[in-house]
Protein backbone atom coordinates (compact mmCIF):
# COMPACT_ATOMS: atom_id res chain seq x y z
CA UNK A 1 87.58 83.40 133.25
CA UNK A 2 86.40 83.73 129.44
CA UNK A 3 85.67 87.08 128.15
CA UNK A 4 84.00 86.55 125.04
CA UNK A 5 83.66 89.81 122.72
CA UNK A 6 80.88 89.64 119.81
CA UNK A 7 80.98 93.20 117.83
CA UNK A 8 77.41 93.91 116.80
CA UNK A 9 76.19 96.14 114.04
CA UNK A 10 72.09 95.94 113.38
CA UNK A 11 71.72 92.72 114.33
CA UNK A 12 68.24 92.73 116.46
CA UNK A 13 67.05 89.79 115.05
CA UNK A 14 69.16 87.45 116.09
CA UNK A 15 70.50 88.56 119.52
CA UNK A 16 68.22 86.94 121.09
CA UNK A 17 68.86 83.46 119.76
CA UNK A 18 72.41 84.10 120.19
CA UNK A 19 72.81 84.75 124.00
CA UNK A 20 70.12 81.77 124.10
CA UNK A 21 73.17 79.43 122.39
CA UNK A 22 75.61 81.03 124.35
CA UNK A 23 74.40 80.72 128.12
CA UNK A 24 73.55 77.15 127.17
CA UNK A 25 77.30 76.53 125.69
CA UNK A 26 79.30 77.96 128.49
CA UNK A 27 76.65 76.29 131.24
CA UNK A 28 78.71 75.77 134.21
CA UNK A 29 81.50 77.76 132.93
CA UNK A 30 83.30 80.97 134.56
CA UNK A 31 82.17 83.94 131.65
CA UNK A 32 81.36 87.20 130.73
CA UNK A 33 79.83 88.00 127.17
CA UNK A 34 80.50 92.09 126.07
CA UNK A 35 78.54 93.12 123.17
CA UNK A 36 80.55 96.01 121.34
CA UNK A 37 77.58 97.85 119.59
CA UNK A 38 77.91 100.39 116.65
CA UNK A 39 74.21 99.66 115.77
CA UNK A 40 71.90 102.33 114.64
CA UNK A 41 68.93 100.11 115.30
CA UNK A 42 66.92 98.68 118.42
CA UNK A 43 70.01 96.21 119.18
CA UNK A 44 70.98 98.04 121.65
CA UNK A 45 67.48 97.88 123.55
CA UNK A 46 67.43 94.58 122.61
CA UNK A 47 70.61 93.96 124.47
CA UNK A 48 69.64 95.69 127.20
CA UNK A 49 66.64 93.72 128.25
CA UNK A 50 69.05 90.30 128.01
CA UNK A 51 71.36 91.77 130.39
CA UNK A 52 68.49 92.48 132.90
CA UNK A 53 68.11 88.42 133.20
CA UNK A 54 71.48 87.82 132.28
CA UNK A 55 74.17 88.92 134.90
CA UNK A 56 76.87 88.02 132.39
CA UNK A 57 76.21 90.22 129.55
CA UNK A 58 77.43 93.49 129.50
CA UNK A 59 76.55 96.50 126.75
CA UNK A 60 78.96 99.22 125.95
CA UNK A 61 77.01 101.08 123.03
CA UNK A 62 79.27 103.26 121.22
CA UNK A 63 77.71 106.52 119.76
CA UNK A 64 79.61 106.89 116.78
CA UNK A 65 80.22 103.38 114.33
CA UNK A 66 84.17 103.31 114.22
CA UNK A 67 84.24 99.86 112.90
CA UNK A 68 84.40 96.16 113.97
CA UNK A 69 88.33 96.11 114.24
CA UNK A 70 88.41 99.22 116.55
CA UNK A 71 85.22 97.46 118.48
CA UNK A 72 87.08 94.64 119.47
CA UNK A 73 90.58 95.90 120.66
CA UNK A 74 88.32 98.35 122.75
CA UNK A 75 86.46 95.23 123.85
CA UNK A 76 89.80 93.72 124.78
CA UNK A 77 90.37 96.64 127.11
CA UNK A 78 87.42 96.11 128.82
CA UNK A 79 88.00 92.30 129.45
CA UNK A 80 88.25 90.63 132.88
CA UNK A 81 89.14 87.47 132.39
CA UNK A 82 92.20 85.72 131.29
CA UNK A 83 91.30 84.20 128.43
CA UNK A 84 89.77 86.25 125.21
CA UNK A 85 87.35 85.13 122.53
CA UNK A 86 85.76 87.05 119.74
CA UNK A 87 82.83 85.90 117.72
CA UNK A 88 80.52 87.55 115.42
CA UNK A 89 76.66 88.23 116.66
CA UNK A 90 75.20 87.12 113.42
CA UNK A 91 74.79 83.02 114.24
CA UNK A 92 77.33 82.39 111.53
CA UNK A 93 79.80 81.26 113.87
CA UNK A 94 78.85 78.34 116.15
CA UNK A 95 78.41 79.17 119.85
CA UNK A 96 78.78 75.17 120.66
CA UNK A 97 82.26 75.10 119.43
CA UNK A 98 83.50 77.84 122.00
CA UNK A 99 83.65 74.45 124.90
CA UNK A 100 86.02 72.74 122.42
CA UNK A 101 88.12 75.58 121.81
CA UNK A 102 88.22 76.04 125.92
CA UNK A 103 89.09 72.76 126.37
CA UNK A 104 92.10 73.18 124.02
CA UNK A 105 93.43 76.00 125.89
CA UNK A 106 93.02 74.21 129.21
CA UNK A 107 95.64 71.43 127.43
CA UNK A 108 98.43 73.86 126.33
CA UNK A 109 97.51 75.50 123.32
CA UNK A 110 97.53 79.72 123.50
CA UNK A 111 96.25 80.27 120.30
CA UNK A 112 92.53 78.46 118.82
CA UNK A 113 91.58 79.15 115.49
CA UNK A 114 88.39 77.32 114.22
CA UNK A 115 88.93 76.51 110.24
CA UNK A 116 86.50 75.84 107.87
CA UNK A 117 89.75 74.45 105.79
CA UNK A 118 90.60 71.43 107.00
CA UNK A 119 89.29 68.04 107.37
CA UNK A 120 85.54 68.18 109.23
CA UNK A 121 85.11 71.90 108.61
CA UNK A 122 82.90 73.96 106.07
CA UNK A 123 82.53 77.12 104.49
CA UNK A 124 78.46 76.70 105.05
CA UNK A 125 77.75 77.03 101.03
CA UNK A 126 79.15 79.98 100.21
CA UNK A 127 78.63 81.26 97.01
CA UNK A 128 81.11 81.00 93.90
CA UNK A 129 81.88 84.70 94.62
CA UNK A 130 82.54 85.04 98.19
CA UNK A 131 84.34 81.62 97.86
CA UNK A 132 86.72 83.10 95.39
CA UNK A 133 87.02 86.23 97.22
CA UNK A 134 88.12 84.29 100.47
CA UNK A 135 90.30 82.20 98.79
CA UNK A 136 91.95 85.05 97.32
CA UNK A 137 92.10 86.86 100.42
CA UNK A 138 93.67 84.39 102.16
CA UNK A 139 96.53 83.19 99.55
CA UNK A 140 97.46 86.99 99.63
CA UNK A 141 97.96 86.76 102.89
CA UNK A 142 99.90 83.96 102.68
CA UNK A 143 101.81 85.32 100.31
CA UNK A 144 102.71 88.47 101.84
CA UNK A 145 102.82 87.42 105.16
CA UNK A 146 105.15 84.43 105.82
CA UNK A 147 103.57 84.41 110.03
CA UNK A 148 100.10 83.60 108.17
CA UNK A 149 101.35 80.35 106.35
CA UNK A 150 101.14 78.08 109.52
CA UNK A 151 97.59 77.95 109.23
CA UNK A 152 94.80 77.22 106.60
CA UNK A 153 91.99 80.06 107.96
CA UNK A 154 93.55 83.07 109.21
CA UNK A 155 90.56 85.28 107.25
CA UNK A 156 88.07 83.86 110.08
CA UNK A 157 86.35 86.22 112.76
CA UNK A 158 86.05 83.16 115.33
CA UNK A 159 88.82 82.87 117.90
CA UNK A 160 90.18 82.29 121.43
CA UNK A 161 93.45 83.12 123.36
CA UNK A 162 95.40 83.38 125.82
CA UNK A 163 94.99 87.13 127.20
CA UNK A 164 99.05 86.98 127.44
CA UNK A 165 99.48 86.75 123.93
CA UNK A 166 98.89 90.49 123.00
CA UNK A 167 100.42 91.32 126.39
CA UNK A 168 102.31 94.61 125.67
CA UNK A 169 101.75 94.45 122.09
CA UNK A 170 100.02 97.47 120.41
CA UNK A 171 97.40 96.17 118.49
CA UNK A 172 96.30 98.59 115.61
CA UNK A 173 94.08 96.64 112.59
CA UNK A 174 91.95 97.52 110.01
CA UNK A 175 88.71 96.42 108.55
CA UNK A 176 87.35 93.24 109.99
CA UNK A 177 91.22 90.67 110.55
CA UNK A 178 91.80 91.08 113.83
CA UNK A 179 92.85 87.64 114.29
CA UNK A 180 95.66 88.50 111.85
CA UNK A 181 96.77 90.78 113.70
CA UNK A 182 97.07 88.67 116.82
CA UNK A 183 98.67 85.39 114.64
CA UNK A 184 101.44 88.18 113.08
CA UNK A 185 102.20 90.45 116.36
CA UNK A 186 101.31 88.24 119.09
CA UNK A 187 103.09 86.58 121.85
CA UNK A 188 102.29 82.78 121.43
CA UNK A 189 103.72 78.88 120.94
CA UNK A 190 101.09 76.70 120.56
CA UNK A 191 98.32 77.46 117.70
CA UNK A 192 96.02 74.99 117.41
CA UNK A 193 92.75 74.44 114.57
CA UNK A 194 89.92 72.74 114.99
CA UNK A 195 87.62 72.05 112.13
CA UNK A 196 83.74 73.65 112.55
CA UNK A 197 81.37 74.45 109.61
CA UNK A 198 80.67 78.00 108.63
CA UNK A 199 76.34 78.67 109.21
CA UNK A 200 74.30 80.29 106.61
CA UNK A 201 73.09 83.65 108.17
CA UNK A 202 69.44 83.61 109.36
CA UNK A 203 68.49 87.12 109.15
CA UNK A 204 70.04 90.95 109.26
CA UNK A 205 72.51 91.97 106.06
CA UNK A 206 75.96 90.62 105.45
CA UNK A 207 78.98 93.34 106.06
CA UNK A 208 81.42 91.66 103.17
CA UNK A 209 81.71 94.13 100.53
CA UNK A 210 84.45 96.29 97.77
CA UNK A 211 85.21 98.53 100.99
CA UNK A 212 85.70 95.65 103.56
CA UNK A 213 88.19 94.08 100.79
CA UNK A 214 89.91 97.15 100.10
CA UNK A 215 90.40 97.29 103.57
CA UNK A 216 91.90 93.93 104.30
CA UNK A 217 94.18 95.08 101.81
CA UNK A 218 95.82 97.64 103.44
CA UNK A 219 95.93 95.86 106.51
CA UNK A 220 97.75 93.03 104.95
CA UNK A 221 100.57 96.40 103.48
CA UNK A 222 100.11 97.61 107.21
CA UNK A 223 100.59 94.18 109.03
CA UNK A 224 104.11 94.13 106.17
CA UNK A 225 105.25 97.27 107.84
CA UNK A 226 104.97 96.63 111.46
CA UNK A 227 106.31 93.07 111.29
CA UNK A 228 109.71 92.97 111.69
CA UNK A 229 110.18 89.04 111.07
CA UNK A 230 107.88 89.29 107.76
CA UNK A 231 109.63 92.82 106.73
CA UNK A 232 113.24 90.98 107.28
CA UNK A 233 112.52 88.66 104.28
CA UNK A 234 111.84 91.45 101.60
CA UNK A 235 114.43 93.58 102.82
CA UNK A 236 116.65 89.87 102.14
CA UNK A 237 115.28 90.14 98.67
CA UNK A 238 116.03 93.38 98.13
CA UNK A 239 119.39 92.89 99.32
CA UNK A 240 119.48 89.31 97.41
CA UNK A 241 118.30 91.32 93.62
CA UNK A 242 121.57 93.48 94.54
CA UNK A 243 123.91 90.89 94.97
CA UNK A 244 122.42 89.04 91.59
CA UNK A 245 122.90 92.09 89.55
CA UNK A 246 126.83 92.50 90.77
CA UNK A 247 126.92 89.22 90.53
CA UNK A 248 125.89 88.96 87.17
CA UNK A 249 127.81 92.39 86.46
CA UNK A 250 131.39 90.90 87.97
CA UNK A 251 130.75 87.19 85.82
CA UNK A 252 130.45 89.22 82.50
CA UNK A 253 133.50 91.22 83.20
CA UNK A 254 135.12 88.58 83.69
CA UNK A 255 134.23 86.96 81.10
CA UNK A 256 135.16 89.40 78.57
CA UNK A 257 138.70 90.38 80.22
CA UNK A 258 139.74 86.81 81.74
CA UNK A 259 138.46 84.43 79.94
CA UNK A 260 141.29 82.29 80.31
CA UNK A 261 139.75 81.38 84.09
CA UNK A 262 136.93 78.21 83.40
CA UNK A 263 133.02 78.91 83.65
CA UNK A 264 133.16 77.89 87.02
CA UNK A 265 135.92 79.74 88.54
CA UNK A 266 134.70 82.85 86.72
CA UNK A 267 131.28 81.64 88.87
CA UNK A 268 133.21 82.05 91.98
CA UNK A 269 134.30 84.99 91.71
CA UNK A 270 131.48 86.42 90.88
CA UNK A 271 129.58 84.78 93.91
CA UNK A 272 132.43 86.20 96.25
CA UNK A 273 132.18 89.62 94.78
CA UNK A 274 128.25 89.55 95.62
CA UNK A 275 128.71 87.93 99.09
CA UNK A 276 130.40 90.60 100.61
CA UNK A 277 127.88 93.32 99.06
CA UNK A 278 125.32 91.10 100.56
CA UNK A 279 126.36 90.99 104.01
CA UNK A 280 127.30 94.59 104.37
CA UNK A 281 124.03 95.28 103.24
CA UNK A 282 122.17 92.88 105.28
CA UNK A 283 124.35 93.79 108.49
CA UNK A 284 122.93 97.75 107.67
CA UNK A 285 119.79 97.05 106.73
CA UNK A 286 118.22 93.52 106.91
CA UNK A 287 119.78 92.18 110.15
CA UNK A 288 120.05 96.04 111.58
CA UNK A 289 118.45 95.26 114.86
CA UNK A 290 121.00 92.31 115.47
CA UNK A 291 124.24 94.02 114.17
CA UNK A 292 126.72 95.58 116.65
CA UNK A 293 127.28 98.70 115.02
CA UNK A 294 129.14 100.73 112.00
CA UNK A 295 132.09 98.92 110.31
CA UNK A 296 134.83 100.66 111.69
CA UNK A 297 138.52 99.30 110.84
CA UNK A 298 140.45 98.24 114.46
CA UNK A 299 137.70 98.09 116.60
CA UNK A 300 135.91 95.34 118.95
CA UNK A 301 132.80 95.94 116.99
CA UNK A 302 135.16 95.35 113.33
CA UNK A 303 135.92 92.24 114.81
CA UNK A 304 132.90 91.49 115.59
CA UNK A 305 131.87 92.15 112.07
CA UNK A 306 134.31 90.19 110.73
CA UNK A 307 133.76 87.16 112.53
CA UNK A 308 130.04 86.96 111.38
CA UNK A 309 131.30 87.39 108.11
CA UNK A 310 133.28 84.43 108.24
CA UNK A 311 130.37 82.96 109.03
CA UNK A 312 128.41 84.13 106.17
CA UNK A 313 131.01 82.85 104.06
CA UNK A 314 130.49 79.35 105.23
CA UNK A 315 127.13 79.62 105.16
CA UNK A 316 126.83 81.56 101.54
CA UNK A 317 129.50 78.00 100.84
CA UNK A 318 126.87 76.00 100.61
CA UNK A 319 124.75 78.33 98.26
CA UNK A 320 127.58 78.19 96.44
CA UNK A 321 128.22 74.68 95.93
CA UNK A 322 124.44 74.35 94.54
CA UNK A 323 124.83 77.40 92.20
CA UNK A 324 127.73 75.66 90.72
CA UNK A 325 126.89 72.39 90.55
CA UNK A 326 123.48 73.65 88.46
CA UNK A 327 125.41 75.75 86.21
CA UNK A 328 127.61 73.31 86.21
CA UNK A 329 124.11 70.79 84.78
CA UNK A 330 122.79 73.09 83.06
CA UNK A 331 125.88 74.42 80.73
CA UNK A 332 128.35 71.37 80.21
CA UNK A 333 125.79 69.28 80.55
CA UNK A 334 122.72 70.66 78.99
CA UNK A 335 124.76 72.85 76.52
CA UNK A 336 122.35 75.96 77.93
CA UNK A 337 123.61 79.39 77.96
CA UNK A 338 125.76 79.98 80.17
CA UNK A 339 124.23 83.44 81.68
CA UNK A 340 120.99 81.88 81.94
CA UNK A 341 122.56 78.61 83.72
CA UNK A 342 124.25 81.15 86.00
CA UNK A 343 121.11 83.02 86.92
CA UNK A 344 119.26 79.97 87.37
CA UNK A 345 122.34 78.76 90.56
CA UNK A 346 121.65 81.84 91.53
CA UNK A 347 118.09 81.59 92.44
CA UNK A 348 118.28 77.91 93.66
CA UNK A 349 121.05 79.30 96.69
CA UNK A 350 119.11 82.25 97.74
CA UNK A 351 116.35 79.91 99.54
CA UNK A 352 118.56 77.79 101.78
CA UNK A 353 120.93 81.38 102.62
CA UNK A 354 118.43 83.10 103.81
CA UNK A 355 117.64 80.20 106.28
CA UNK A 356 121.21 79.46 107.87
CA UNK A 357 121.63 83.43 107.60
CA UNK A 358 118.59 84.28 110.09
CA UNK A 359 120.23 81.35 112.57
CA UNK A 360 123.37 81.10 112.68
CA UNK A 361 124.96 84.82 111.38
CA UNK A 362 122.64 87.08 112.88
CA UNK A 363 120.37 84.60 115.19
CA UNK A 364 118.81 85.83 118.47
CA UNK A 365 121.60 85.38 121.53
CA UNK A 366 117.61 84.39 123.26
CA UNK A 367 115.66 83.39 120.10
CA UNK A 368 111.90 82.56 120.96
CA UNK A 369 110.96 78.88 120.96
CA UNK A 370 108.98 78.12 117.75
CA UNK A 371 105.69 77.76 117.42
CA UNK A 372 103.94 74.33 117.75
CA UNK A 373 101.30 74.09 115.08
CA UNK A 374 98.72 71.24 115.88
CA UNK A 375 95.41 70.25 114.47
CA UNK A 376 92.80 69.17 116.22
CA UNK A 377 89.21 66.77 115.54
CA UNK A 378 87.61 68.63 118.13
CA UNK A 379 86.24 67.06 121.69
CA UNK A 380 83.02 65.66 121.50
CA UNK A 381 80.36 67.82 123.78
């Protein structure tokens, strides 16, 4: 069964319309609609009297507004069926599309995300400012967030899943991105987008504001936090800007006291001297959850230690092939300064060790399938 959630704040005007849509979309279709109301207006009356002719719609009217986010996990928990779907009450989002998304979850996919970013969809004729706004808000995400870069409309409020995806996962947002919440903590393999174009509100007072940006915000910072996957790259960083500054540190001393050894060996050096700051690091902090323990000398978990770190050295080979062969370019070659053509190798072999490091040093004994990104035209109603 579909439980479809629509949070509601003062929207009287068009409720009526909406169920209207809605009964007619999911006609011969196993449903329940709850309305999550924080509405200081008639819509809850208004509500009310549709649920008297409509056995499907339930009401829960919450006394005090707590906020959309809050609305829908709560609406979550009051869910019966096994599939979830949240849309907003204001007619922006298109009831018709909810039997195409349904239909992609009946062929595999556990994730449906309607974009107005890809080919078929659009944003409705937004203006300049909330187009630059969203735009924004979503390449921040991106940014921040390497879970959200799989798809092109993660800022949308319009989207169906498999109730198994947040299975057991504590779902805490702010502000009005749920859905990111879901695409960065949840439980899923197969995401799938289907085009549909954004509708220009009819009536009632759009929510999007300074507060409702400050808050997606912080729930990007928050999302950071909680997320180990995401959190795992920075902490790499972190780790990486370490190993660049001893790096750098070990190539100038030797530089000044052994000068008889060539650019390049001096290079190698230097790289080993950061490599095993790197993974000692990494094993502590970056890769903590997947490290046996404290390095301690003559024990199982020392060995253990060790042999990952021969691994590390292999893979951290490779790094170190390309940072050599550029500084190799870029100072006998290019005649540019040798620091600079140093730094440069440097930055080029972090990308790829990062990679092979995740897999095959500290990879899951069980790792999780990946995720199957698809796109979708939509089936024709």
């Amino acid at each position: 069964m579909l439980s479809l959630i629509v949070p509601v704040f003062n929207e009287k005007e068009n409720i009526s319309e909406l169920v209207n849509c809605l009964t007619g979309a999911l006609a011969q279709k196993d449903y329940e609609i709850i309305f999550m109301d924080d509405s200081t207006d008639d819509t809850p009356a208004v509500i009310t009297r549709l649920a008297e002719s409509h056995d499907r719609i339930r009401l829960i009217h919450r006394a005090h507004k707590k906020g959309l986010a809050s609305a829908v996990i709560e609406g979550f928990k009051h869910a019966q069926g096994d599939i979830l779907a949240v849309m907003d009450g204001d007619l922006q989002h298109p009831p018709a599309l909810l039997a195409n998304m349904l239909a992609e979850i009946e062929q595999g996919a556990d994730i449906v995300v309607p974009s107005r970013f890809i080919s078929g969809g659009s944003d409705g004729g937004l203006s300049w400012f909330r187009k630059l706004a969203s735009a924004a808000a979503r390449y921040a995400g991106r940014i921040l967030l390497p879970s959200l870069r799989r798809i092109s409309d993660h800022t949308g409020g319009m989207f169906m899943f498999k109730k198994e995806v947040i299975k057991d996962r504590r779902l805490d947002p702010v502000g009005w991105k749920i859905l990111m919440e879901i695409l960065v903590l949840g439980n899923y393999h197969v995401l799938t987008e289907i085009p549909y174009a954004f509708e220009v509100r009819n009536a009632g007072q759009s929510k999007f504001g300074f507060k409702v940006q400050m808050q997606y915000l912080w729930h990007l910072v928050r999302l950071l936090k909680r997320s180990r996957s995401d959190r795992r790259f920075y902490m790499f960083c972190l780790v990486g800007a370490s190993g660049v500054l001893i790096d750098m540190l070990v190539f100038a001393l030797l530089n000044r006291y052994f000068s008889i050894l060539s650019v390049n060996e001096r290079a190698v050096i230097s790289s080993l001297s950061a490599m095993t700051s790197n993974f000692m690091l990494n094993s502590l902090f970056t890769w903590r959850d997947r490290s046996p323990g404290r390095f301690r000398l003559g024990s199982k978990i020392f060995l253990t230690h060790l042999h990952r770190f021969g691994k590390y050295v292999t893979v951290s080979f490779s790094g170190l092939l390309v940072k050599s062969l550029i500084l190799f370019l870029l100072y006998t070659v290019l005649g540019v300064d040798q620091y600079l053509g140093n730094f440069v190798g440097i930055v080029c072999a972090s990308f790829s060790n990062y990679a092979f490091s995740n897999w095959l040093v500290w990879g899951n004994v069980h790792p999780l399938p990946p995720v199957i990104y698809r796109r979708s035209a939509g089936i024709k109603l």
